[in-house]
Each structure stands twice: as structure tokens, then as C-alpha cells.
PDB file of N, CA and C in Angstrom:
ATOM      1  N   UNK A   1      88.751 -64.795   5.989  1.00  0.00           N
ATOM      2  CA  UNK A   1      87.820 -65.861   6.269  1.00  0.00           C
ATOM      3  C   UNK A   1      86.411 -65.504   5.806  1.00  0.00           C
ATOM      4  N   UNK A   2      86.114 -64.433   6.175  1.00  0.00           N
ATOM      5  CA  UNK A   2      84.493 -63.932   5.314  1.00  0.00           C
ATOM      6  C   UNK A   2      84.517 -63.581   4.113  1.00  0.00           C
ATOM      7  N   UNK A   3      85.504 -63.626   3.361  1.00  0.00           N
ATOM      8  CA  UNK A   3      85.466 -63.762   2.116  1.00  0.00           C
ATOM      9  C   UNK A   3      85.646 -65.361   1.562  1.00  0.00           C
ATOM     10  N   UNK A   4      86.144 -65.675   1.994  1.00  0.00           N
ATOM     11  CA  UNK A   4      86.039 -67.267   1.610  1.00  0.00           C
ATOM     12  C   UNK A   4      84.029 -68.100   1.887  1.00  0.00           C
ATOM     13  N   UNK A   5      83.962 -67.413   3.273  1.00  0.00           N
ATOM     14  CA  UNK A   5      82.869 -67.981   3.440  1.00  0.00           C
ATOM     15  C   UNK A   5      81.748 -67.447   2.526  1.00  0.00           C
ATOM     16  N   UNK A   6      81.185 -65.847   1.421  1.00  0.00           N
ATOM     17  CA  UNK A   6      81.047 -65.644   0.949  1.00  0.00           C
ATOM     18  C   UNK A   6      80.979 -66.114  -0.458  1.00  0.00           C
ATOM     19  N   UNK A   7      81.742 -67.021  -0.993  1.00  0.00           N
ATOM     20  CA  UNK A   7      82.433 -67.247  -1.716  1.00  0.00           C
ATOM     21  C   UNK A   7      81.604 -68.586  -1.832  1.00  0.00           C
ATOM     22  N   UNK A   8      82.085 -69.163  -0.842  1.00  0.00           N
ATOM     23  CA  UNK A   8      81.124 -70.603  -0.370  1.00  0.00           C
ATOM     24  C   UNK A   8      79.655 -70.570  -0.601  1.00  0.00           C
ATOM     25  N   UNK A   9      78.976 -69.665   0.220  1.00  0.00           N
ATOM     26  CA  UNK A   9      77.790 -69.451  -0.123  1.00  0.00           C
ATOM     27  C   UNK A   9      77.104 -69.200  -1.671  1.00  0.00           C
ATOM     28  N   UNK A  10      78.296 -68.678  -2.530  1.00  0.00           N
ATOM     29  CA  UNK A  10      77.995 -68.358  -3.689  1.00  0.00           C
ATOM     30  C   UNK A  10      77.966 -69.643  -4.542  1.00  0.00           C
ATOM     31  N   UNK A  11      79.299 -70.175  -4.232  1.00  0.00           N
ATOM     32  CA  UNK A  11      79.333 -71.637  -5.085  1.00  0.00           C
ATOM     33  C   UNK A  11      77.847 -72.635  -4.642  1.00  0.00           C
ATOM     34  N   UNK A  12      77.421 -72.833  -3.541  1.00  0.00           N
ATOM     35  CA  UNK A  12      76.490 -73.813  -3.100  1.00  0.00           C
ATOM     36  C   UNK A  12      74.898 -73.552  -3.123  1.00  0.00           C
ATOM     37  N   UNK A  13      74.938 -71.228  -3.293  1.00  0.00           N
ATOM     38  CA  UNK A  13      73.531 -71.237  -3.659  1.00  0.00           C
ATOM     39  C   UNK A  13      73.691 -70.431  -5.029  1.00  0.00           C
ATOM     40  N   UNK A  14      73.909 -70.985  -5.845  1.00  0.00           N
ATOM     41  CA  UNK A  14      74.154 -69.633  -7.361  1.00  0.00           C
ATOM     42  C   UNK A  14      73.144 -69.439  -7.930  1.00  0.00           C
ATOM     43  N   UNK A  15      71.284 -69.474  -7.902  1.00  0.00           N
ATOM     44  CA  UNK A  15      70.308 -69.257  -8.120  1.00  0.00           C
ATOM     45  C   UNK A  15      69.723 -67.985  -7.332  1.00  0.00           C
ATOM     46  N   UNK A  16      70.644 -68.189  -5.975  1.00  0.00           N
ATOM     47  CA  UNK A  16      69.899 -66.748  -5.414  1.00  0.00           C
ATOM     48  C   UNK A  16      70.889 -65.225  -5.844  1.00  0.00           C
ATOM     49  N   UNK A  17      71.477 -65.809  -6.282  1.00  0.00           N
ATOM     50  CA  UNK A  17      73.240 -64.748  -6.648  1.00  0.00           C
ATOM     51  C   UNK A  17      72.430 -64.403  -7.698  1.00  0.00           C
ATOM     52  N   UNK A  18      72.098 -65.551  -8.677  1.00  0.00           N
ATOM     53  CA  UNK A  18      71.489 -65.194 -10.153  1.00  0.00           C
ATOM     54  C   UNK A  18      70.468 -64.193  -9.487  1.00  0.00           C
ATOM     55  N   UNK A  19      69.264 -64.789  -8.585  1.00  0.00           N
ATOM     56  CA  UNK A  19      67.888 -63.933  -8.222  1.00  0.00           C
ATOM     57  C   UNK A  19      68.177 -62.687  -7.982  1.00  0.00           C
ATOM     58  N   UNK A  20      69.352 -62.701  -6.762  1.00  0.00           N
ATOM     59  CA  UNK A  20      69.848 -61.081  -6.274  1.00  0.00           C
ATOM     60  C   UNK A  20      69.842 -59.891  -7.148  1.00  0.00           C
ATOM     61  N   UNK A  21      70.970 -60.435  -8.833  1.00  0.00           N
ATOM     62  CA  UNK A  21      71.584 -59.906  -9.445  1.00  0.00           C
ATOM     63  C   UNK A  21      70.197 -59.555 -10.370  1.00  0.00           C
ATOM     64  N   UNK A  22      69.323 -60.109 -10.525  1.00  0.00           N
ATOM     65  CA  UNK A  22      68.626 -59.957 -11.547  1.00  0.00           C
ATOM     66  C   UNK A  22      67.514 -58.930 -11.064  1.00  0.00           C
ATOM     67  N   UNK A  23      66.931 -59.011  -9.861  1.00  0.00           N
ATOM     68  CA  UNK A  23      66.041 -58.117  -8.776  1.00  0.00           C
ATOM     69  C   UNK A  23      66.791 -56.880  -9.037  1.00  0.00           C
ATOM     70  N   UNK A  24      68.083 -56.457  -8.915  1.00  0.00           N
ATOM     71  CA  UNK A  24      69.126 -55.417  -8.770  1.00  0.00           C
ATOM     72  C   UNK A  24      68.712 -54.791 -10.113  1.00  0.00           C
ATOM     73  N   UNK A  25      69.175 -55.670 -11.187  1.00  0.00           N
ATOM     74  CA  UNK A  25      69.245 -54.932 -12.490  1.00  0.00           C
ATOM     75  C   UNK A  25      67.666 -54.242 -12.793  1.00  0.00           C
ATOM     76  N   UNK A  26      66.665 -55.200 -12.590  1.00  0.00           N
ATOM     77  CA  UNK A  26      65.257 -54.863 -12.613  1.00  0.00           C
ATOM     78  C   UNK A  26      64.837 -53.532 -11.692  1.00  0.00           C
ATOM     79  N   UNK A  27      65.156 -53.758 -10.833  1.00  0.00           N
ATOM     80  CA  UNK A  27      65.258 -52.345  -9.864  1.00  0.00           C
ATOM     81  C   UNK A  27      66.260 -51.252 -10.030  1.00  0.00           C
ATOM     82  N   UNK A  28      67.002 -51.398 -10.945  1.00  0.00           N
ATOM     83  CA  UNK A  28      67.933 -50.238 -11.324  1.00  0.00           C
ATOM     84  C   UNK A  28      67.245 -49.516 -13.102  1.00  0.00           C
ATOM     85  N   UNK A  29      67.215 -51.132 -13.496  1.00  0.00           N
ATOM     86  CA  UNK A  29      66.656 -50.773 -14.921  1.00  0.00           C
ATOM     87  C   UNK A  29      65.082 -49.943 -14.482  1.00  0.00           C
ATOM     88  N   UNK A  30      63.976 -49.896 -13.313  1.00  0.00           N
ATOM     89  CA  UNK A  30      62.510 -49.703 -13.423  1.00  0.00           C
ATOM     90  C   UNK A  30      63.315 -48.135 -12.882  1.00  0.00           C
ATOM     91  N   UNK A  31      64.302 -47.886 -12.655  1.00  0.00           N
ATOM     92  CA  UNK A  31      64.655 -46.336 -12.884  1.00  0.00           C
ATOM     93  C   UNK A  31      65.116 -45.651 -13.479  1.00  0.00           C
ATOM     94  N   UNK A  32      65.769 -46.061 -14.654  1.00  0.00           N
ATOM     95  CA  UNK A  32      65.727 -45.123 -15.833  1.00  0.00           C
ATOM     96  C   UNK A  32      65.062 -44.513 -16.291  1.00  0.00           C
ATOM     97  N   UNK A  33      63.474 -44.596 -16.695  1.00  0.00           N
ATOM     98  CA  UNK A  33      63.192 -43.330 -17.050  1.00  0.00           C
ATOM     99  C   UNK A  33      62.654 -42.157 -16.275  1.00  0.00           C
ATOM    100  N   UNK A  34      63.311 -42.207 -15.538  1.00  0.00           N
ATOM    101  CA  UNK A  34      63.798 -41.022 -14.139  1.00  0.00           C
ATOM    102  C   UNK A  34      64.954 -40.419 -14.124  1.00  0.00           C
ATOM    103  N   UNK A  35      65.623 -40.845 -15.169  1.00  0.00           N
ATOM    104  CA  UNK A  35      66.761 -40.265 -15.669  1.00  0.00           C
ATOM    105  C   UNK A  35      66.881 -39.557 -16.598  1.00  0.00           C
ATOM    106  N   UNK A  36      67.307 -38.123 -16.405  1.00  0.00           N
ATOM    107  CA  UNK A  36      67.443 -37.098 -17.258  1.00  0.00           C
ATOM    108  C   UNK A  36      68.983 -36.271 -17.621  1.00  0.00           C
ATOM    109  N   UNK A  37      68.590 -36.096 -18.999  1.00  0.00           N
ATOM    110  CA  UNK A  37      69.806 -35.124 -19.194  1.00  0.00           C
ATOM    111  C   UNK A  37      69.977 -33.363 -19.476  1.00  0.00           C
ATOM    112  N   UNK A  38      70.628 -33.077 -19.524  1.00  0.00           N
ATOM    113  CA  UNK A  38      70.518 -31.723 -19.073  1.00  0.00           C
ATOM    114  C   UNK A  38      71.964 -31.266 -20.194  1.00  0.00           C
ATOM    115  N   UNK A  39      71.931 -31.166 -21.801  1.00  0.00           N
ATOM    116  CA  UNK A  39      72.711 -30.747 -22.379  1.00  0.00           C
ATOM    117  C   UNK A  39      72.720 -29.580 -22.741  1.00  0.00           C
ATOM    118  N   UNK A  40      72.386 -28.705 -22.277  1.00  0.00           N
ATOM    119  CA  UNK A  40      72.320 -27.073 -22.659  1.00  0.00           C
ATOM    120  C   UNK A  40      72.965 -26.409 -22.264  1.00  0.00           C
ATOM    121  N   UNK A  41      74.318 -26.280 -23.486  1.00  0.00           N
ATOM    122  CA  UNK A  41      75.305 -25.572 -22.916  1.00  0.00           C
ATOM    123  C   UNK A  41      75.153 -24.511 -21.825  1.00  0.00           C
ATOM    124  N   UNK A  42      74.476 -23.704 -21.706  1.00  0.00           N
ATOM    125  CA  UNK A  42      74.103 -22.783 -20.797  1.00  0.00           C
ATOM    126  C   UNK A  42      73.910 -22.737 -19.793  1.00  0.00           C
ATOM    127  N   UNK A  43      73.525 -24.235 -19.114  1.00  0.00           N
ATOM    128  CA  UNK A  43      73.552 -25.048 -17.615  1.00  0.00           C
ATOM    129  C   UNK A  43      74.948 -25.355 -17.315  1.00  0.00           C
ATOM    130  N   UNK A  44      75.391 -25.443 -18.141  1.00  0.00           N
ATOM    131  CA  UNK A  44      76.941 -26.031 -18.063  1.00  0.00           C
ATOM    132  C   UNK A  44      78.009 -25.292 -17.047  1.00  0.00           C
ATOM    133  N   UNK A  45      77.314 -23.746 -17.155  1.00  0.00           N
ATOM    134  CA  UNK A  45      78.259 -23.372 -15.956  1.00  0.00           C
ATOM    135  C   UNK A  45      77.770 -22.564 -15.082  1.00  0.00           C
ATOM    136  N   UNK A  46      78.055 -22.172 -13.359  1.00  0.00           N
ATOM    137  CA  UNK A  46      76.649 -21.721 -12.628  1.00  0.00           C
ATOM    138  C   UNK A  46      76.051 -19.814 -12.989  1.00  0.00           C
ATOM    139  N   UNK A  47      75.675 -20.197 -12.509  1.00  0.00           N
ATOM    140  CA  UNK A  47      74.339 -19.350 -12.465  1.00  0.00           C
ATOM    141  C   UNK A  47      74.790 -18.068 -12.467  1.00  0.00           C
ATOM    142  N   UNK A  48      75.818 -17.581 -11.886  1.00  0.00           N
ATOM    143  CA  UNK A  48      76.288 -16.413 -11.325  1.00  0.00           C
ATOM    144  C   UNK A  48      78.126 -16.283 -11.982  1.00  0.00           C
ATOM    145  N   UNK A  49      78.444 -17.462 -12.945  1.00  0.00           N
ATOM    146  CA  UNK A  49      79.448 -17.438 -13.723  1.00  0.00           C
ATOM    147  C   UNK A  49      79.522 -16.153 -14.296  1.00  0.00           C
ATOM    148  N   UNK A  50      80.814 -15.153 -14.736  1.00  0.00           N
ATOM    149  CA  UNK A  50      80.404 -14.437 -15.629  1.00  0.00           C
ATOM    150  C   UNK A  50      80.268 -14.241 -17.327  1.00  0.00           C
ATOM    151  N   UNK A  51      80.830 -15.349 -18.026  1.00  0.00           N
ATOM    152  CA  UNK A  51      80.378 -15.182 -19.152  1.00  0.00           C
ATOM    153  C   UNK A  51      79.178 -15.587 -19.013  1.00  0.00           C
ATOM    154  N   UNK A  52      78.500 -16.617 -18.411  1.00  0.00           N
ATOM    155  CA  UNK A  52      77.336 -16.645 -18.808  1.00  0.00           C
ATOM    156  C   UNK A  52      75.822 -15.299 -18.112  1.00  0.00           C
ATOM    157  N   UNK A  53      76.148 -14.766 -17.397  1.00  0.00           N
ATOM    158  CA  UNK A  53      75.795 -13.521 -16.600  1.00  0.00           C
ATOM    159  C   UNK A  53      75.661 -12.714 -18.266  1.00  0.00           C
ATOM    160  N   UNK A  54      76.496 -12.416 -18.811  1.00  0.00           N
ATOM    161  CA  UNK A  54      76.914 -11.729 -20.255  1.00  0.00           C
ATOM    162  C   UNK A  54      76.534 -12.135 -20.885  1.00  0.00           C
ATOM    163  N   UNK A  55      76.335 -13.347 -21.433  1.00  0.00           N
ATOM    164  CA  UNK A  55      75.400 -14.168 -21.963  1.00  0.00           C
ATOM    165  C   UNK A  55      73.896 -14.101 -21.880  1.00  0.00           C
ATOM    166  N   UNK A  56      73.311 -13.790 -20.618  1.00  0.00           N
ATOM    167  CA  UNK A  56      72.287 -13.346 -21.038  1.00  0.00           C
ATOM    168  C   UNK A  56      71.592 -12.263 -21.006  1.00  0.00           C
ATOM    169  N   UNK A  57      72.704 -11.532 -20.610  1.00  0.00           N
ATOM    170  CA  UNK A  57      72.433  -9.581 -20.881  1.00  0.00           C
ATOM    171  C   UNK A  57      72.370  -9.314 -22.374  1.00  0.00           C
ATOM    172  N   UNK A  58      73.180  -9.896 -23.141  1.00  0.00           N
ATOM    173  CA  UNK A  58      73.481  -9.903 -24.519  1.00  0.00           C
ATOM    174  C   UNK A  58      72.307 -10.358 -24.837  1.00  0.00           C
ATOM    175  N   UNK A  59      71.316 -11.459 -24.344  1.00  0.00           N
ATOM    176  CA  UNK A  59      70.440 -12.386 -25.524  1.00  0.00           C
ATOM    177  C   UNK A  59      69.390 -11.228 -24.879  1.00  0.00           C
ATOM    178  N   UNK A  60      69.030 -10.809 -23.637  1.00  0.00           N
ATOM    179  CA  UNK A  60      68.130  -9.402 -23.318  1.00  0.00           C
ATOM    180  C   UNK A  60      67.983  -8.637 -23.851  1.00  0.00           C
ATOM    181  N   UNK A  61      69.308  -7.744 -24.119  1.00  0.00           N
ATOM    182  CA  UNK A  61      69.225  -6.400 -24.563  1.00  0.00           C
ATOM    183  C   UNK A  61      69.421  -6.525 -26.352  1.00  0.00           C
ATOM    184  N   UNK A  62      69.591  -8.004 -27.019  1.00  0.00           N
ATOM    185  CA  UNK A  62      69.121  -8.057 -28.502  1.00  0.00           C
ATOM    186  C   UNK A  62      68.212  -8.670 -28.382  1.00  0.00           C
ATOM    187  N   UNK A  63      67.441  -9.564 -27.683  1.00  0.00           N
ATOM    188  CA  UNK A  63      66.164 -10.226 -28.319  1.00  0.00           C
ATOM    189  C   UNK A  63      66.416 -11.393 -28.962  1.00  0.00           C
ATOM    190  N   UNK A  64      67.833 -12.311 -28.608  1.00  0.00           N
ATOM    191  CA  UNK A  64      67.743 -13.230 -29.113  1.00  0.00           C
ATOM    192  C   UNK A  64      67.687 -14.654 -27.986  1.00  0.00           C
ATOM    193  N   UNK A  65      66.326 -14.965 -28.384  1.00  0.00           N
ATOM    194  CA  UNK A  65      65.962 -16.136 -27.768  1.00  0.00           C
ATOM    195  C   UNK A  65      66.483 -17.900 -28.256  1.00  0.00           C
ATOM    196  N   UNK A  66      65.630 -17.305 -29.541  1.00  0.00           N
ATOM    197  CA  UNK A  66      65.745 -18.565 -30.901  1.00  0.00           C
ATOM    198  C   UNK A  66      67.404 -18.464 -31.147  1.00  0.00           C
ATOM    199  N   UNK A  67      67.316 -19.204 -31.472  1.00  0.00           N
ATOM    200  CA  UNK A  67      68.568 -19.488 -32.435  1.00  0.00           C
ATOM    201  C   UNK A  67      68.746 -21.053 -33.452  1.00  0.00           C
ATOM    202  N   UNK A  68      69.615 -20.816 -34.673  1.00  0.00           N
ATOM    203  CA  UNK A  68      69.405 -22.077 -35.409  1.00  0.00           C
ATOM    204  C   UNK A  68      71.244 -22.502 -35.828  1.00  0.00           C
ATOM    205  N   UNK A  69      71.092 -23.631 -35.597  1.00  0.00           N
ATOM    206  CA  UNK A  69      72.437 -23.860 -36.321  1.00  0.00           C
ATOM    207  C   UNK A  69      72.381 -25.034 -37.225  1.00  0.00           C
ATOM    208  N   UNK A  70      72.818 -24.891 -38.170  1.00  0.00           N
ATOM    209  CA  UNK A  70      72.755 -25.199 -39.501  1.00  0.00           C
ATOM    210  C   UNK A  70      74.609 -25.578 -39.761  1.00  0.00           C
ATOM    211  N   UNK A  71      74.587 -26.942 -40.219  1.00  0.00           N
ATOM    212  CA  UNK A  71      76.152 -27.212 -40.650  1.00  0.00           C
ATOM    213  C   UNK A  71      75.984 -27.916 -42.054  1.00  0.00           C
ATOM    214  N   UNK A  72      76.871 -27.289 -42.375  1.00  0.00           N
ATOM    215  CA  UNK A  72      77.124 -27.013 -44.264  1.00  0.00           C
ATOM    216  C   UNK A  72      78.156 -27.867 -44.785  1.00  0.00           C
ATOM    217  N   UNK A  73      78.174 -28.609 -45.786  1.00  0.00           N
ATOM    218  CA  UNK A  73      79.254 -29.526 -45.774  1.00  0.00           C
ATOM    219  C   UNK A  73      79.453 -29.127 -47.706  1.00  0.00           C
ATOM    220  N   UNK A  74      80.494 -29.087 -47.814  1.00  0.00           N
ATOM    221  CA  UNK A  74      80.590 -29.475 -49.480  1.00  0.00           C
ATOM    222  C   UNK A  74      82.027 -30.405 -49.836  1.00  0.00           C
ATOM    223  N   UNK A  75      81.530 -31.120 -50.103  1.00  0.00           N
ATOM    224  CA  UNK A  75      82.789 -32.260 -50.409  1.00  0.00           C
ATOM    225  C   UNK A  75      83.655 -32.301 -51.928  1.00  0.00           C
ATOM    226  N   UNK A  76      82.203 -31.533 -52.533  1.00  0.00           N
ATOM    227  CA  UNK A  76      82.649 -31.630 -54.273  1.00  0.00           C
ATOM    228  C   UNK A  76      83.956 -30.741 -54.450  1.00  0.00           C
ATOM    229  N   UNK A  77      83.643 -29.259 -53.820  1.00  0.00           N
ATOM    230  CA  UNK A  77      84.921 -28.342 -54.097  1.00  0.00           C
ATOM    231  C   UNK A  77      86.303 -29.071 -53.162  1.00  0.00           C
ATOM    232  N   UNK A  78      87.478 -28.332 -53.642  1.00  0.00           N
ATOM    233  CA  UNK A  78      88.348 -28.681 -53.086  1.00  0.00           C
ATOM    234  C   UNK A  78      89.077 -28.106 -51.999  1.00  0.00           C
ATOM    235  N   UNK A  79      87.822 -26.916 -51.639  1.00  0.00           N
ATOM    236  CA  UNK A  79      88.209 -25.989 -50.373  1.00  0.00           C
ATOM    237  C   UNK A  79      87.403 -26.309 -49.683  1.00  0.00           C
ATOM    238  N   UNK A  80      86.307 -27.230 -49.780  1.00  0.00           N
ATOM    239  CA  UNK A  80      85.437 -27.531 -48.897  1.00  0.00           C
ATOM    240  C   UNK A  80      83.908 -26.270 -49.104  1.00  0.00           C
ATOM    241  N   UNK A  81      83.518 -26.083 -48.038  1.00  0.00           N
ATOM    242  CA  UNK A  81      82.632 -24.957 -47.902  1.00  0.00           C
ATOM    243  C   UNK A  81      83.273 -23.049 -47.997  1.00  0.00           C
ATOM    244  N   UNK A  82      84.827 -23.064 -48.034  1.00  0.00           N
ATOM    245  CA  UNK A  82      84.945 -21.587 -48.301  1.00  0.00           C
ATOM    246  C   UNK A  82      85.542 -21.888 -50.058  1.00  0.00           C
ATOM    247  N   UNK A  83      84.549 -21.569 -50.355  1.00  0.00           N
ATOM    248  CA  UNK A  83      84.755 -20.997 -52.194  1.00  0.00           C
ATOM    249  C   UNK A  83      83.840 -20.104 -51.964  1.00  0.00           C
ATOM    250  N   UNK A  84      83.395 -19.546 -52.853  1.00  0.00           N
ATOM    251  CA  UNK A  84      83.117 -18.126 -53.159  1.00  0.00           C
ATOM    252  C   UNK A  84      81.373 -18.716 -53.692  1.00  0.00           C
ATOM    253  N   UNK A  85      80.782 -19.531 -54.403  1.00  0.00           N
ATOM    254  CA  UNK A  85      80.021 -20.194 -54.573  1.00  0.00           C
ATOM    255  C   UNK A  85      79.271 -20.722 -53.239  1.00  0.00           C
ATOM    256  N   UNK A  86      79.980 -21.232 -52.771  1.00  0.00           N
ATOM    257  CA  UNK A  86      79.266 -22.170 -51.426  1.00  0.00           C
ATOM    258  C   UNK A  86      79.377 -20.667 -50.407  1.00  0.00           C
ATOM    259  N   UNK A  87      80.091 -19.777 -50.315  1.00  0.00           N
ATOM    260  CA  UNK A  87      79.413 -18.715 -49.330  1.00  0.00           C
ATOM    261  C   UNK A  87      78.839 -17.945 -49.894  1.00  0.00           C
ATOM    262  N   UNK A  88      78.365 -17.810 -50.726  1.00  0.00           N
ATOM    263  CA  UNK A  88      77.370 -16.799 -51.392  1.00  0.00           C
ATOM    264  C   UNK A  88      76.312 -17.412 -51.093  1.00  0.00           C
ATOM    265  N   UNK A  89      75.913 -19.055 -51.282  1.00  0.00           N
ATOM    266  CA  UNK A  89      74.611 -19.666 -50.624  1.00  0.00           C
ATOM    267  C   UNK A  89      74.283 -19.351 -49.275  1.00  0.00           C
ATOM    268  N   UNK A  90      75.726 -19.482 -48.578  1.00  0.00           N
ATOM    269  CA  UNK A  90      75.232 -19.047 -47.623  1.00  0.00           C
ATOM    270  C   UNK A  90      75.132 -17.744 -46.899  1.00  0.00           C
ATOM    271  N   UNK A  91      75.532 -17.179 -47.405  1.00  0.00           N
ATOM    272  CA  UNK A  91      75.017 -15.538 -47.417  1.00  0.00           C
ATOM    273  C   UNK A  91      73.757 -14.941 -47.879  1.00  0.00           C
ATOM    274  N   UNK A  92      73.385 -15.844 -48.951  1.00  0.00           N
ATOM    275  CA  UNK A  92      71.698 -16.055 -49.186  1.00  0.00           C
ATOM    276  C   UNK A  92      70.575 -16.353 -48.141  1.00  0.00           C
ATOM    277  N   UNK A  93      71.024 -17.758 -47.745  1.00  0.00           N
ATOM    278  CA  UNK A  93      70.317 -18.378 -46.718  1.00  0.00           C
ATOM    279  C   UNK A  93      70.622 -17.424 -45.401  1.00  0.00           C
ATOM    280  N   UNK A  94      71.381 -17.053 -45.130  1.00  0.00           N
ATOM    281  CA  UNK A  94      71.683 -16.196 -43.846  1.00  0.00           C
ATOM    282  C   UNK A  94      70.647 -14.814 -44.042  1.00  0.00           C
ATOM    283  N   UNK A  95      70.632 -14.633 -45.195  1.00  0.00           N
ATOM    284  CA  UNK A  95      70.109 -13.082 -44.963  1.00  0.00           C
ATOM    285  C   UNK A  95      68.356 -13.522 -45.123  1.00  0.00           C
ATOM    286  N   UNK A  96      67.856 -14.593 -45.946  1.00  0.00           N
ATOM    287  CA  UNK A  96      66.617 -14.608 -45.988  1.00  0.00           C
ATOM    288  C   UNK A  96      66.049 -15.262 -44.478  1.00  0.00           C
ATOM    289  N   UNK A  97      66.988 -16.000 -43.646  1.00  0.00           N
ATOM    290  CA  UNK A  97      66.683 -16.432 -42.062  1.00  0.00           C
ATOM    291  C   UNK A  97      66.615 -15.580 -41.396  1.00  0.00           C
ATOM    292  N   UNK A  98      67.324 -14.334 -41.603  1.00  0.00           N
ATOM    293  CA  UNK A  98      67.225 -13.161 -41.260  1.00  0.00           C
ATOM    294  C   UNK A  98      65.915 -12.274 -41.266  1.00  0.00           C
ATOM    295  N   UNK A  99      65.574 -12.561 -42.522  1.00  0.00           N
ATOM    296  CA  UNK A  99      64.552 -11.553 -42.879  1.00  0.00           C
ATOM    297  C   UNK A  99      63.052 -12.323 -42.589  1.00  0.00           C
ATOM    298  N   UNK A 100      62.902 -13.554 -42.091  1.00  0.00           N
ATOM    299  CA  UNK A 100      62.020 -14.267 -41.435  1.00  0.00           C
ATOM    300  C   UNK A 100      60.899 -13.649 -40.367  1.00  0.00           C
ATOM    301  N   UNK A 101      59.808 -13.560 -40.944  1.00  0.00           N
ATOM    302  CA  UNK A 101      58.695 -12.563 -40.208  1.00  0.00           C
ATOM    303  C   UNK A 101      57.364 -13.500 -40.336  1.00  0.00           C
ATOM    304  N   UNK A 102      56.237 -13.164 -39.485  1.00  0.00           N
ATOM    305  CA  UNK A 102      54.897 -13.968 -39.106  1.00  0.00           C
ATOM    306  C   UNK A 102      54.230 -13.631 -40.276  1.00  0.00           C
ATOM    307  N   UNK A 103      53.365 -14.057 -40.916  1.00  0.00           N
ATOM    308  CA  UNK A 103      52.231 -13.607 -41.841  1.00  0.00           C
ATOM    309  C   UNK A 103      51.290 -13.673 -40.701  1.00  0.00           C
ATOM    310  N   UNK A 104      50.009 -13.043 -41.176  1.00  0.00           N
ATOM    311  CA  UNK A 104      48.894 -12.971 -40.604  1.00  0.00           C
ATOM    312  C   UNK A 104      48.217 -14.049 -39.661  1.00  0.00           C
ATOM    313  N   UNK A 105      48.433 -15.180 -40.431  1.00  0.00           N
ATOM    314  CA  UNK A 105      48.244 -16.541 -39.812  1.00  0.00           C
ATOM    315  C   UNK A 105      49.224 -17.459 -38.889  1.00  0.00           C
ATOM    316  N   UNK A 106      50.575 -16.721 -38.752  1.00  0.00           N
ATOM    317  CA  UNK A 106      51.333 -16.869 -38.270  1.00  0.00           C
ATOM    318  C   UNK A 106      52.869 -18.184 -38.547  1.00  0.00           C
ATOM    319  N   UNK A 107      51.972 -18.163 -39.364  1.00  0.00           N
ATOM    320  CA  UNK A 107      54.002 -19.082 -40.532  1.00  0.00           C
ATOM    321  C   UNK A 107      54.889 -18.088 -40.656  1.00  0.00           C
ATOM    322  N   UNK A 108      55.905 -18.626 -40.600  1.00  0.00           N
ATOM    323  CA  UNK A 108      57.101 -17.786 -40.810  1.00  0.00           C
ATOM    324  C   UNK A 108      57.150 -17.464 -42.729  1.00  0.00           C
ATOM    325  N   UNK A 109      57.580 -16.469 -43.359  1.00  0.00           N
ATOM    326  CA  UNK A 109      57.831 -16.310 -44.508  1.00  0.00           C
ATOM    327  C   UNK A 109      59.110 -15.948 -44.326  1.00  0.00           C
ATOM    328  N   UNK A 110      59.533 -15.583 -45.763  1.00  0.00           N
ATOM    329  CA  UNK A 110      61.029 -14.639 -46.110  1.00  0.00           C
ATOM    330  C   UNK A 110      60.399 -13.539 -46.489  1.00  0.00           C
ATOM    331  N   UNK A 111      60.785 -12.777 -46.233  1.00  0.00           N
ATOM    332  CA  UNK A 111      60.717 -11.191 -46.817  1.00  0.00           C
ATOM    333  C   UNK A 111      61.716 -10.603 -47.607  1.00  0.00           C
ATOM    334  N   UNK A 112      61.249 -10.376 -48.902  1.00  0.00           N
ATOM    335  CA  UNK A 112      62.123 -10.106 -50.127  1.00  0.00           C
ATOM    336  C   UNK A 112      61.648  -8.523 -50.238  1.00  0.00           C
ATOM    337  N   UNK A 113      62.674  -7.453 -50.118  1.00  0.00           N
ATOM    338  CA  UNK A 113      62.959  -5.934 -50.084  1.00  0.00           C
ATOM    339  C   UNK A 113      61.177  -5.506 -49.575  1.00  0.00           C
ATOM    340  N   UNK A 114      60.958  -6.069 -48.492  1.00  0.00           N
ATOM    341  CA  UNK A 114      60.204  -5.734 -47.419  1.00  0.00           C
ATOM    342  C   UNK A 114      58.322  -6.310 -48.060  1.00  0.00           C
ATOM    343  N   UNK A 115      58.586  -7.548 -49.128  1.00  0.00           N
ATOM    344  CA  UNK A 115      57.128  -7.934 -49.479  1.00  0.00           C
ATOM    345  C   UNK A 115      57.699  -9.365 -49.113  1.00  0.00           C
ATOM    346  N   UNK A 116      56.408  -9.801 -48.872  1.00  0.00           N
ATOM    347  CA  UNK A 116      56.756 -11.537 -48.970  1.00  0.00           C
ATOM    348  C   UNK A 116      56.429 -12.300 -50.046  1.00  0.00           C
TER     349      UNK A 116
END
């Protein structure tokens, strides 16, 4: 019966259903940008997990904070990115990201057999 009568009310006032619904969305929508995301793999699992415990003994005791990832695509060869060509680039690019140091002014350079 209170669903019928519900029901009733809806058919005879459908401007305030509309008003309700629209107040709702407006008051749900004026909180989104209060909404945050949190994609860093590293949050992903707690605090006291142990790979990630290892995880950051490892990034401690090397010093790695930064990190870059870079995805490589080659469509032309027919192995894709492992030919011998396309990893030699990137064995290039790997070792000069590597060799990435401050100048005086503080830009990053490459360092070629220890000059820039």
C-alpha cells in the first residue's frame, strides 16, 4: 500500500520528483571536485605488506626515487620492437638516461665518456 501511495504522489506531483532529482544531482555533482584518486601502485597495498616493505628498502638503499617509463612500439619490423636494430636504440637511450647528470645551472645533460 505505501508503495502504491508513493507512486500516486509521483504521478500527481512530477515537478517536485523532477525538483528532488535535480537538487540531488546538483548536490552530488557540487562534490566532485572533492573527489580524488589515488593511482600509485604503491598505495595499492598496506603499509606493512611485505613486498612493498622491500620495495622500499630497495628504492633506500639504491637511491631510486625517480623513475621513467618509456613504451616503444615498432610496427615496421616484423618482430616488433625485439630486432637487433630497435634494441640497440634502446640500449642507447637506456645508457645515455643513465648517464643523466645536473650542469651547473641545473638541466639535466647526457654525459658522453664522462664530458657533456
Amino acid at each position: 500500500m505505501k508503495r502504491l501511495r508513493m507512486t500516486t504522489f509521483s504521478v500527481r506531483f512530477p515537478w517536485i520528483i523532477i525538483g528532488l532529482a535535480l537538487a540531488l544531482t546538483i548536490l552530488f555533482g557540487a562534490q566532485f571536485p572533492k573527489v580524488s584518486f589515488d593511482n600509485d601502485p604503491e598505495n595499492m597495498l598496506a603499509e606493512d605488506e611485505h613486498i612493498r616493505v622491500f620495495h622500499n628498502e630497495v628504492k633506500t638503499r639504491f637511491n631510486l626515487f625517480d623513475f621513467v617509463i618509456i613504451g616503444i612500439v615498432n610496427e615496421e619490423h616484423e618482430d616488433g620492437t625485439f630486432n637487433v636494430e630497435t634494441l640497440g636504440r634502446i640500449d642507447v637511450l637506456t645508457r645515455e638516461l643513465i648517464s643523466l647528470r645536473r650542469n651547473a645551472v641545473g638541466l639535466p645533460e647526457v654525459m658522453r665518456d664522462g664530458h657533456p
